[in-house]
N, C-alpha and C. Protein backbone atom coordinates (compact mmCIF):
# COMPACT_ATOMS: atom_id res chain seq x y z
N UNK A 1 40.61 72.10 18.13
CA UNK A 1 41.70 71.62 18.96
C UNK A 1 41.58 72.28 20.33
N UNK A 2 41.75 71.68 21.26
CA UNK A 2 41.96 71.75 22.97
C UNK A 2 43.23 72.08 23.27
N UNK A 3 43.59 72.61 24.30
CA UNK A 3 44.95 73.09 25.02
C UNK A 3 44.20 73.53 26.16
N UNK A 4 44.81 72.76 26.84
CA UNK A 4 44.76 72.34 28.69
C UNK A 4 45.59 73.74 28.73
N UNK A 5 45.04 74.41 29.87
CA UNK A 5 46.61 75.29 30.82
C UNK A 5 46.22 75.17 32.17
N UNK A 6 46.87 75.50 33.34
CA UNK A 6 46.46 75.51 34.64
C UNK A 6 47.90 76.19 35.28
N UNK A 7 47.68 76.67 36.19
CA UNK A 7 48.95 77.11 37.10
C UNK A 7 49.34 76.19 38.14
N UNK A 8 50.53 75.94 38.41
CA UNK A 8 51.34 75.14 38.87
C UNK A 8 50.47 74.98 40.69
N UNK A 9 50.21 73.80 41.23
CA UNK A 9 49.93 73.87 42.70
C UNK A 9 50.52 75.06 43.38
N UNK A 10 51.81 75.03 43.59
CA UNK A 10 52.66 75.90 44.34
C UNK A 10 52.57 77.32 44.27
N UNK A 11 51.45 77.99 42.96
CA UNK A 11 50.84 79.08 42.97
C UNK A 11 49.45 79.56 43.15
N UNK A 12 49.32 80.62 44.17
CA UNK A 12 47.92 80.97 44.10
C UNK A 12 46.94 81.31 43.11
N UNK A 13 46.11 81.21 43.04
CA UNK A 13 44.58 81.26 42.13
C UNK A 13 44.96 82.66 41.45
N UNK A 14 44.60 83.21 39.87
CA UNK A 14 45.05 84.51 39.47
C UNK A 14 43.09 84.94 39.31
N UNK A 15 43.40 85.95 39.19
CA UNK A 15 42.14 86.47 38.60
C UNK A 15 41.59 86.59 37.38
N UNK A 16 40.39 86.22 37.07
CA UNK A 16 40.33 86.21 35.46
C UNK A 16 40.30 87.40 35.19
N UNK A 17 40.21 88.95 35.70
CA UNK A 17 40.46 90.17 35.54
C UNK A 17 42.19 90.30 34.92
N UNK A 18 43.11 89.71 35.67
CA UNK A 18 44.38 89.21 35.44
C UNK A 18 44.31 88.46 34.25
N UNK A 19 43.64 87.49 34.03
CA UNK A 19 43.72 86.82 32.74
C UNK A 19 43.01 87.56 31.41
N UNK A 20 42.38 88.10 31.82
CA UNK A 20 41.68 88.76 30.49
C UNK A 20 43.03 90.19 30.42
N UNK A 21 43.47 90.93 31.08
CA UNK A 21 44.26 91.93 31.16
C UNK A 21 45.76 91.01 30.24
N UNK A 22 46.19 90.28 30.61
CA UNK A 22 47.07 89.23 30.27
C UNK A 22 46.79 89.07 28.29
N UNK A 23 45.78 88.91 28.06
CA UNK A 23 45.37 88.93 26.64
C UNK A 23 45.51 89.89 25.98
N UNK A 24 45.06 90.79 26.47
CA UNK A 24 44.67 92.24 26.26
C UNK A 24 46.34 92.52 25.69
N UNK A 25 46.96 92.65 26.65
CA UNK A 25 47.87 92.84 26.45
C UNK A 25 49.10 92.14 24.99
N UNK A 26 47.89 90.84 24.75
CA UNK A 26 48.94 90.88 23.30
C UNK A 26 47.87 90.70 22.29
N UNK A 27 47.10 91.83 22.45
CA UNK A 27 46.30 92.53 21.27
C UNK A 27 45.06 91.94 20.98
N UNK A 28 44.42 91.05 21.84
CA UNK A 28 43.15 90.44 21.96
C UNK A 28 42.00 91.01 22.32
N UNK A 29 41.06 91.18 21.73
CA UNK A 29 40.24 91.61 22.05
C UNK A 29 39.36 90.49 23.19
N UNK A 30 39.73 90.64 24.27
CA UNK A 30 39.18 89.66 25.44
C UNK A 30 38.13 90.44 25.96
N UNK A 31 36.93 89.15 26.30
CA UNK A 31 36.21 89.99 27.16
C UNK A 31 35.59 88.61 27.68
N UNK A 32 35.26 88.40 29.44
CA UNK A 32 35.00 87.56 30.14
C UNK A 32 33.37 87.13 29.90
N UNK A 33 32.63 86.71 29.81
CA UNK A 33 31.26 86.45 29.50
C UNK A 33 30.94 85.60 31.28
N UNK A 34 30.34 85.93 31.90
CA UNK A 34 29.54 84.63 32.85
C UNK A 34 28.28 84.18 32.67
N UNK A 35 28.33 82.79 32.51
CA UNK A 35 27.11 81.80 32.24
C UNK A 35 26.62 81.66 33.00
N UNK A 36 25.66 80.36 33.15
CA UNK A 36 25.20 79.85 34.24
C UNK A 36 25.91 78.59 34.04
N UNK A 37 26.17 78.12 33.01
CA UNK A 37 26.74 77.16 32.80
C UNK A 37 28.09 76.84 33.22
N UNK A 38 28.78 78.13 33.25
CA UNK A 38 30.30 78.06 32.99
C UNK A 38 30.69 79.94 32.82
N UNK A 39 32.25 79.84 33.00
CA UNK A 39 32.51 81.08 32.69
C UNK A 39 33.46 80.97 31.26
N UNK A 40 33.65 81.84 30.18
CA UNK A 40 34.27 81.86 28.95
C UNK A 40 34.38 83.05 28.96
N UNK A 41 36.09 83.29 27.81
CA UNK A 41 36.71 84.44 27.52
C UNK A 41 36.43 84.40 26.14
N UNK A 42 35.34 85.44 25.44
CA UNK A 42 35.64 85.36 23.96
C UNK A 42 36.28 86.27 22.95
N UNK A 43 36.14 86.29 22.13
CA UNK A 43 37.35 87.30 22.02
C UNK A 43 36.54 88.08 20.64
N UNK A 44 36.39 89.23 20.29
CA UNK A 44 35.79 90.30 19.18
C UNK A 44 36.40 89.64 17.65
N UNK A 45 35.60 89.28 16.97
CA UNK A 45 35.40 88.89 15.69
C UNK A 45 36.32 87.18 15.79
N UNK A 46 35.98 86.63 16.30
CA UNK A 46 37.22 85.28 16.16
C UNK A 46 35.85 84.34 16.82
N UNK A 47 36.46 82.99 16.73
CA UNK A 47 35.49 82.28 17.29
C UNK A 47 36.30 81.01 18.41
N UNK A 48 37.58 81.34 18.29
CA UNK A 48 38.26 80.53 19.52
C UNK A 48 37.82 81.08 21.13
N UNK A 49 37.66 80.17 21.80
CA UNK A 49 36.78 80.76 22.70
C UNK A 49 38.22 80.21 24.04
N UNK A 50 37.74 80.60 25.28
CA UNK A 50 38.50 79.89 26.68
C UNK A 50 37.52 79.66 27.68
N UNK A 51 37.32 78.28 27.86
CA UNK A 51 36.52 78.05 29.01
C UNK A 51 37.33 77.66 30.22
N UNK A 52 36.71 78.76 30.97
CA UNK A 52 38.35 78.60 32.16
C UNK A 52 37.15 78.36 33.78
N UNK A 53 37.96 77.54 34.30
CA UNK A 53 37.31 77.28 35.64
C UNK A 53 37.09 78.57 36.85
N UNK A 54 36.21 78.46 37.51
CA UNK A 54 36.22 79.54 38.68
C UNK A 54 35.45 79.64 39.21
N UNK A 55 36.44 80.27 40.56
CA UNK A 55 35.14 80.07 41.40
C UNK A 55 35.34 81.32 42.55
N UNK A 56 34.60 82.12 42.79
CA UNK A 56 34.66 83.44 43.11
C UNK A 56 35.52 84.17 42.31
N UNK A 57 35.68 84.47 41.32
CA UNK A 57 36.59 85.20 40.20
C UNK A 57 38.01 84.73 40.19
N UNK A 58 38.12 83.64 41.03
CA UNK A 58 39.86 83.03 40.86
C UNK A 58 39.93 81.70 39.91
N UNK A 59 40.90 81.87 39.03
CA UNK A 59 40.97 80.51 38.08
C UNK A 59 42.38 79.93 38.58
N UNK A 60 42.35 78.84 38.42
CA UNK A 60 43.38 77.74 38.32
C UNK A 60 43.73 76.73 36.99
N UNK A 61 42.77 76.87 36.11
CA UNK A 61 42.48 76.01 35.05
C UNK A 61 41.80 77.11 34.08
N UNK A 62 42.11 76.86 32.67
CA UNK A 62 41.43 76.92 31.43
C UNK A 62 41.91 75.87 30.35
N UNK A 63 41.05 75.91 29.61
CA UNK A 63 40.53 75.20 28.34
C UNK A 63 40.65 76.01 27.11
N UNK A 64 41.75 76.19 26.45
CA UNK A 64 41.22 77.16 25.17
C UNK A 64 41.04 75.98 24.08
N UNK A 65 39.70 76.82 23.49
CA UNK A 65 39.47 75.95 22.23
C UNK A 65 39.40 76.54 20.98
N UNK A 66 40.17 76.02 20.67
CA UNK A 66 40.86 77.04 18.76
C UNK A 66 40.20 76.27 17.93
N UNK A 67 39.58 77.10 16.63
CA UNK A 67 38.75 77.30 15.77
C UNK A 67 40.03 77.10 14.66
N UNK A 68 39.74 76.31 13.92
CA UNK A 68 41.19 75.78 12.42
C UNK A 68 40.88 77.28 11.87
N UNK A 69 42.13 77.83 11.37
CA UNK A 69 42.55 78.60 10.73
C UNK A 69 42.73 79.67 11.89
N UNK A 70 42.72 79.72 12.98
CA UNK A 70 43.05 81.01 14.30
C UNK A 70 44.07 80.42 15.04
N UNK A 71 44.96 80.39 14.56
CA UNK A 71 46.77 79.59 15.06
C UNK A 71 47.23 81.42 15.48
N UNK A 72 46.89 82.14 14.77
CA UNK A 72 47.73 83.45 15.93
C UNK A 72 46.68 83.64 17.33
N UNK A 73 45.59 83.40 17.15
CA UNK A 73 44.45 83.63 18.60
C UNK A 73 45.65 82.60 19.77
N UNK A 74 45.81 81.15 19.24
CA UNK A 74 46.25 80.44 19.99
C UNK A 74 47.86 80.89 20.71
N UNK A 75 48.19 81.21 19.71
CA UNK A 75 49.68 81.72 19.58
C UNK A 75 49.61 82.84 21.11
N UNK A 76 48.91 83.51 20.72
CA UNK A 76 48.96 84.96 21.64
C UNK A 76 48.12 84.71 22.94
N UNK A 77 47.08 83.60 23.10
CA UNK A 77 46.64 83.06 24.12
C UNK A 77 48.10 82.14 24.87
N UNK A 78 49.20 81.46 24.06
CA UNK A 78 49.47 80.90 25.13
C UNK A 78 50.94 82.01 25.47
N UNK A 79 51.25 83.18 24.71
CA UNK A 79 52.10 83.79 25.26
C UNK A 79 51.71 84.77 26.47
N UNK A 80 49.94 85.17 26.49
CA UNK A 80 49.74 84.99 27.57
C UNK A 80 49.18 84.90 28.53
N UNK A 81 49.72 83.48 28.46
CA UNK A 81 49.46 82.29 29.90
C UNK A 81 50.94 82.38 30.36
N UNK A 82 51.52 82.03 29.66
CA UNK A 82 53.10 81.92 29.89
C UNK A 82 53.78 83.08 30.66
N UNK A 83 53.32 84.42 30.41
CA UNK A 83 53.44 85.87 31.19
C UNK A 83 53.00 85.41 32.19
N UNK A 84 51.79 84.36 32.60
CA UNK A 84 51.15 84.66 33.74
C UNK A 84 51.66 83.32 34.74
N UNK A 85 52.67 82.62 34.65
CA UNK A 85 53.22 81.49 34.99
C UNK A 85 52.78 80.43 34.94
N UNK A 86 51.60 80.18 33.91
CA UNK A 86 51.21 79.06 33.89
C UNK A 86 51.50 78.12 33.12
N UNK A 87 51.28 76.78 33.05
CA UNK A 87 51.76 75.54 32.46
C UNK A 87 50.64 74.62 31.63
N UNK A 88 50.85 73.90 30.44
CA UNK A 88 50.38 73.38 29.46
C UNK A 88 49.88 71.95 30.38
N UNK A 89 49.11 71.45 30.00
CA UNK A 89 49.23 70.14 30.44
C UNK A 89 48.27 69.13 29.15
N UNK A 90 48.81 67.41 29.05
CA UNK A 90 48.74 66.95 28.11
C UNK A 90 48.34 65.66 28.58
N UNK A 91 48.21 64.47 27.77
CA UNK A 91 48.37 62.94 28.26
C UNK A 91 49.60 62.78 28.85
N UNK A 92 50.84 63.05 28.86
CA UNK A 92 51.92 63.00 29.46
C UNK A 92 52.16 63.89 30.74
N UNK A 93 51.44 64.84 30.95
CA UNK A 93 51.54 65.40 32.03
C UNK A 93 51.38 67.06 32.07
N UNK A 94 52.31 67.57 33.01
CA UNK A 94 52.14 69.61 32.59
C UNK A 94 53.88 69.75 32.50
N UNK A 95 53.58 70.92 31.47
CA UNK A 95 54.61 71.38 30.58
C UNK A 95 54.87 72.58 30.51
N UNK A 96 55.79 73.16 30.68
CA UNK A 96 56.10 75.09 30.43
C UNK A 96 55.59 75.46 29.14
N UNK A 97 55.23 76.58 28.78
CA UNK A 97 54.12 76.56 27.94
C UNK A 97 55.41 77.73 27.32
């Protein structure tokens, strides 16, 4: 399963230093990986991963993608996004998360 997040226009770009600290903080073992492909947050023994957009170390967008049976990874990924003011977005649009 997919879950869109992104921060609202009307806010500036956060840092994925900020976003990985943001995890951290509700007991995740986060750690930022850079590709060539892409940048991803993965996290120590789990396999839900976050592929989050960026570009000079500022994100506006991620992608978390949850692995069936890791509903607390997701859980604690979107409490925090939600610390960090960001918003869900869906086929219907973006949503307070």
């Amino acid at each position: 399963m997919e879950t869109q997040v992104h921060l609202p226009d009307t806010e500036p770009p956060a840092t994925i230093r900020e976003v990985v600290a943001a995890l951290k903080k509700q007991k995740l073992k986060a750690k930022h990986d850079k590709a060539t492909w892409g940048d991803w947050i993965n996290f120590e023994e789990r396999q839900t991963v976050i592929s989050i957009e960026s570009t000079n170390g500022l994100t506006t967008r991620a992608t978390i993608e949850e692995v069936e049976g890791e509903d607390d990874v997701l859980i604690a990924c979107i409490a925090a996004f939600r610390k960090l003011g960001w918003h869900g977005e869906d086929a219907d649009g973006p949503y307070p998360l």
